[in-house]
Protein backbone atom coordinates (compact mmCIF):
# COMPACT_ATOMS: atom_id res chain seq x y z
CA UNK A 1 27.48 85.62 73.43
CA UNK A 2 26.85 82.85 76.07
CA UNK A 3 23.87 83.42 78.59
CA UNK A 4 26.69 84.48 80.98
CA UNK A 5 28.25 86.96 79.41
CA UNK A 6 24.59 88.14 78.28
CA UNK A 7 23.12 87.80 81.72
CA UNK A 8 24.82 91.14 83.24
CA UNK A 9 24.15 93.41 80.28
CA UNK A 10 20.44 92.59 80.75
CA UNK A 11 20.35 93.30 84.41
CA UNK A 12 20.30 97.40 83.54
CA UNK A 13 17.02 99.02 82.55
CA UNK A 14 18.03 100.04 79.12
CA UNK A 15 20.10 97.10 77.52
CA UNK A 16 23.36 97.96 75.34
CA UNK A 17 24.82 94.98 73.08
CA UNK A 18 28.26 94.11 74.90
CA UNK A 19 29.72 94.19 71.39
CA UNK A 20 28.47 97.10 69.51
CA UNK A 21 27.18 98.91 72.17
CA UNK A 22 23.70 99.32 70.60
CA UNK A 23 20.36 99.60 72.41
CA UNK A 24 18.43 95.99 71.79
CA UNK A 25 15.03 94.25 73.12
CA UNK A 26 16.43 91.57 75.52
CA UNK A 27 12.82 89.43 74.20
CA UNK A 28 13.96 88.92 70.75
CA UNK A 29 17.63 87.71 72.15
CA UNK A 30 18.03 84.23 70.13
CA UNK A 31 19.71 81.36 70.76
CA UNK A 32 22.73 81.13 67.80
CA UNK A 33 21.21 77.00 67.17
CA UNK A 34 24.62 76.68 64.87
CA UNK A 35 26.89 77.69 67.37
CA UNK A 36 25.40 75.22 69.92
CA UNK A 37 25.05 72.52 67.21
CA UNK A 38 29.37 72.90 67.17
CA UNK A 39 29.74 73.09 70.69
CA UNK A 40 27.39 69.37 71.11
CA UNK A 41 29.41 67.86 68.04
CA UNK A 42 32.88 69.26 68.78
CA UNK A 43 34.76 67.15 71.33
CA UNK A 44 37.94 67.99 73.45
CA UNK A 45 40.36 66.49 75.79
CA UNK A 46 39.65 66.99 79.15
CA UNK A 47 42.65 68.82 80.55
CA UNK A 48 42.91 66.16 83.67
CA UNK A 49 41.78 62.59 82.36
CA UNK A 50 42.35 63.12 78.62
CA UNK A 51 38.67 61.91 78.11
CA UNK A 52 37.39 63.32 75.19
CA UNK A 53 34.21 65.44 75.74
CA UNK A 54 31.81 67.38 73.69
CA UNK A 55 32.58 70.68 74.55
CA UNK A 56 29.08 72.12 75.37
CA UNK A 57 29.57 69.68 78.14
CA UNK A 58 33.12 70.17 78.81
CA UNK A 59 32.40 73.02 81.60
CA UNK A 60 30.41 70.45 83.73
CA UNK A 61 32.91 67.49 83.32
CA UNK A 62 36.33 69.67 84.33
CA UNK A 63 34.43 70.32 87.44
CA UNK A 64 33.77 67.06 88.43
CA UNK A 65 36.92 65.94 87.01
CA UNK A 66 39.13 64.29 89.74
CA UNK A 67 42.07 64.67 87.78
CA UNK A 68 41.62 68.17 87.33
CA UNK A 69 40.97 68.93 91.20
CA UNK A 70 44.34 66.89 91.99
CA UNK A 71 45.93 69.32 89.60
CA UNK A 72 44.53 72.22 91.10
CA UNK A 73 45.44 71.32 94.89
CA UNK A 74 49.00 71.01 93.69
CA UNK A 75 49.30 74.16 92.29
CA UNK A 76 51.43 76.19 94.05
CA UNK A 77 49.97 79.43 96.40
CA UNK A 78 51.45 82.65 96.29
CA UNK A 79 53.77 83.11 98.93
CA UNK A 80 56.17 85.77 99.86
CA UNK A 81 59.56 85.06 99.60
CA UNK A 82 60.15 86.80 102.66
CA UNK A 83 58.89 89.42 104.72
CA UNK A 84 60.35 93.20 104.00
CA UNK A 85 60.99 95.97 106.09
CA UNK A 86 60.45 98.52 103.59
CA UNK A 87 57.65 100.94 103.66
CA UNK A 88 55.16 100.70 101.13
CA UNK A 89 55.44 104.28 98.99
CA UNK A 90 52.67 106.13 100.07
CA UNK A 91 52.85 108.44 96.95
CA UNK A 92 52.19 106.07 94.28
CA UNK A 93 48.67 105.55 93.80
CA UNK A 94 46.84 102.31 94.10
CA UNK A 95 45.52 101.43 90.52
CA UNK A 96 45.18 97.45 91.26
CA UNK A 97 42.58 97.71 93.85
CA UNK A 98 39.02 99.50 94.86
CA UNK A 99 36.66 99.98 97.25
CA UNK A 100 33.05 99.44 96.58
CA UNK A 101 31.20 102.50 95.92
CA UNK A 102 27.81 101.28 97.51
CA UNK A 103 28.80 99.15 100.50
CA UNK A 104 32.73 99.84 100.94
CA UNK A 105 33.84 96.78 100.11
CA UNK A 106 37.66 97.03 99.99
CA UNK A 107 40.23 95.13 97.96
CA UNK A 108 38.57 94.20 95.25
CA UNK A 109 40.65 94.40 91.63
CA UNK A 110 39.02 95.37 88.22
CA UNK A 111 36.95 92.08 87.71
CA UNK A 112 36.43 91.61 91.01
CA UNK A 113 34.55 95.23 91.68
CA UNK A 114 32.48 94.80 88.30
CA UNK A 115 31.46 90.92 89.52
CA UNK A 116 30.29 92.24 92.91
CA UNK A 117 28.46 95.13 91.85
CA UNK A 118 26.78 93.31 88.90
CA UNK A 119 25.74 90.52 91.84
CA UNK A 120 24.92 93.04 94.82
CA UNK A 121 23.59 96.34 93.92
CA UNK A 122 22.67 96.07 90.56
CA UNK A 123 19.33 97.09 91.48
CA UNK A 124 20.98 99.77 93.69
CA UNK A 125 19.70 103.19 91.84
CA UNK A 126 21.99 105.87 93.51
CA UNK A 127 24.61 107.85 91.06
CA UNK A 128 28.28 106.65 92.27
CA UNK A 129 31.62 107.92 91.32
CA UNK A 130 33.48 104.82 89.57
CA UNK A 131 36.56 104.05 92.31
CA UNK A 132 38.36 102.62 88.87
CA UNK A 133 38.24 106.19 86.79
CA UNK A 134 38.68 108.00 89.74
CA UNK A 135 42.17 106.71 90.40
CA UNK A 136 43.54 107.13 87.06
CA UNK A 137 45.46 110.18 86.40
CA UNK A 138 42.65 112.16 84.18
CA UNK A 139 40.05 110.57 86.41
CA UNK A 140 37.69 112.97 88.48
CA UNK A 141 37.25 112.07 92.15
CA UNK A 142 33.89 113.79 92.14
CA UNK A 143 32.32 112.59 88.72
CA UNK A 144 29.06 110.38 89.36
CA UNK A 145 28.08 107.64 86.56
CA UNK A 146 24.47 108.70 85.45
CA UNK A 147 24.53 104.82 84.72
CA UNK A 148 27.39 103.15 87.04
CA UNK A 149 26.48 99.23 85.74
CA UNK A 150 26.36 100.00 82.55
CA UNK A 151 30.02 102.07 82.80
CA UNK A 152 31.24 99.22 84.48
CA UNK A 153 30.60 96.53 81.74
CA UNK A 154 31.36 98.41 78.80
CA UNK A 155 34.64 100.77 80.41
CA UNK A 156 35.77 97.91 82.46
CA UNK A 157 36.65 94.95 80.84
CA UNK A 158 40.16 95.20 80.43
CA UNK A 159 42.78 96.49 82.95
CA UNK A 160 44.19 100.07 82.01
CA UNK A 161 47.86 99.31 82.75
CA UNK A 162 47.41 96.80 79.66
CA UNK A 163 47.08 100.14 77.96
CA UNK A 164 48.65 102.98 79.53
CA UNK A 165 51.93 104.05 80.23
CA UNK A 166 51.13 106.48 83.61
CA UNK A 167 54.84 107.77 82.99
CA UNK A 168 53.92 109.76 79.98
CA UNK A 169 51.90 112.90 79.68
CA UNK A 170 48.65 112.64 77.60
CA UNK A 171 50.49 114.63 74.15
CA UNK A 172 53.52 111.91 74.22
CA UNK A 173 50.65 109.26 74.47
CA UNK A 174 48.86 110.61 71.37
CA UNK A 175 52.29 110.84 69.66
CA UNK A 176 53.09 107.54 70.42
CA UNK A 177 49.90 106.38 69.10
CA UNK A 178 50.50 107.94 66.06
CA UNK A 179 53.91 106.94 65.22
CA UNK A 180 52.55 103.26 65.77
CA UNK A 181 49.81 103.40 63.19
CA UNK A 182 51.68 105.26 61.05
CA UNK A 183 54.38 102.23 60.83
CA UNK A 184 51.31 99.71 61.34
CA UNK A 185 50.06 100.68 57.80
């Protein structure tokens, strides 16, 4: 793993490898020498210029890149195509976005929630109920995470509606399931 995607699952009192989920001693975390030996030899087109860069450096020269900040002002913003005058259903139940558990920050989607808690209460040591689990169907509104960070990074690095199909009931799920592995092997 990169020092980034390292740096939040050391932030928690008792570490668990991102991967494997295994407890490990963040002092005896070592730097993979041939990975980083590939990443200085390897070079890459630069997305904007076409200059080809090593790509352990590539991260630094796409943001300084002026081509690549021209292409990124011209991409287009989302805009609506035009305004409705329908009511938003107010039975359907918001699954995109969530309010922070510690400070009420609103509107923030999946990544977005894990990113700000990791950055502003990670040293926060109240028990929380997970806004994300508590809006899906089986989720419990009143269920506290003994360990909230730690739920967050390993339960919440994907999006559920990748996964689930909230039309079905939890046995046509499992059947599903089953009929695809079944014609998988």
């Amino acid at each position: 793993f990169c020092g980034e995607c390292l740096q939040p699952c050391l932030q928690v009192p008792s570490p668990l490898c991102p991967l494997c989920r295994m407890p490990f001693d963040p002092k005896k975390v070592e730097k993979a020498s041939s990975v980083e030996k590939q990443l200085s030899s390897y070079k890459a087109p630069c997305r904007g210029c076409s200059k080809k860069v090593t790509l352990a450096k590539m991260r630094s020269h796409v943001s300084s890149c002026t081509k690549v900040q021209e292409q990124m002002a011209n991409c287009p913003k989302f805009v609506p195509v035009v305004p409705t005058s329908q009511p938003i259903p107010s039975n359907i139940p918001n699954r995109s976005t969530f309010v922070c558990p510690y400070c009420g920050a609103r509107n923030l989607d999946q990544q977005e929630l894990v990113k700000h808690c990791m950055e502003n209460h990670c040293n926060n040591p109240n028990k929380v109920v997970c806004p994300v689990c508590s809006a899906m169907p089986w989720g419990d509104t009143s269920y506290k995470s003994a360990n909230f960070f730690q739920h967050l990074l390993h339960r919440h690095k994907f999006s559920y509606d990748t996964f689930v199909d909230y039309n079905i009931d939890e046995e046509a799920a499992l059947q599903a399931a089953l009929a695809l592995s079944l014609s998988e092997n």
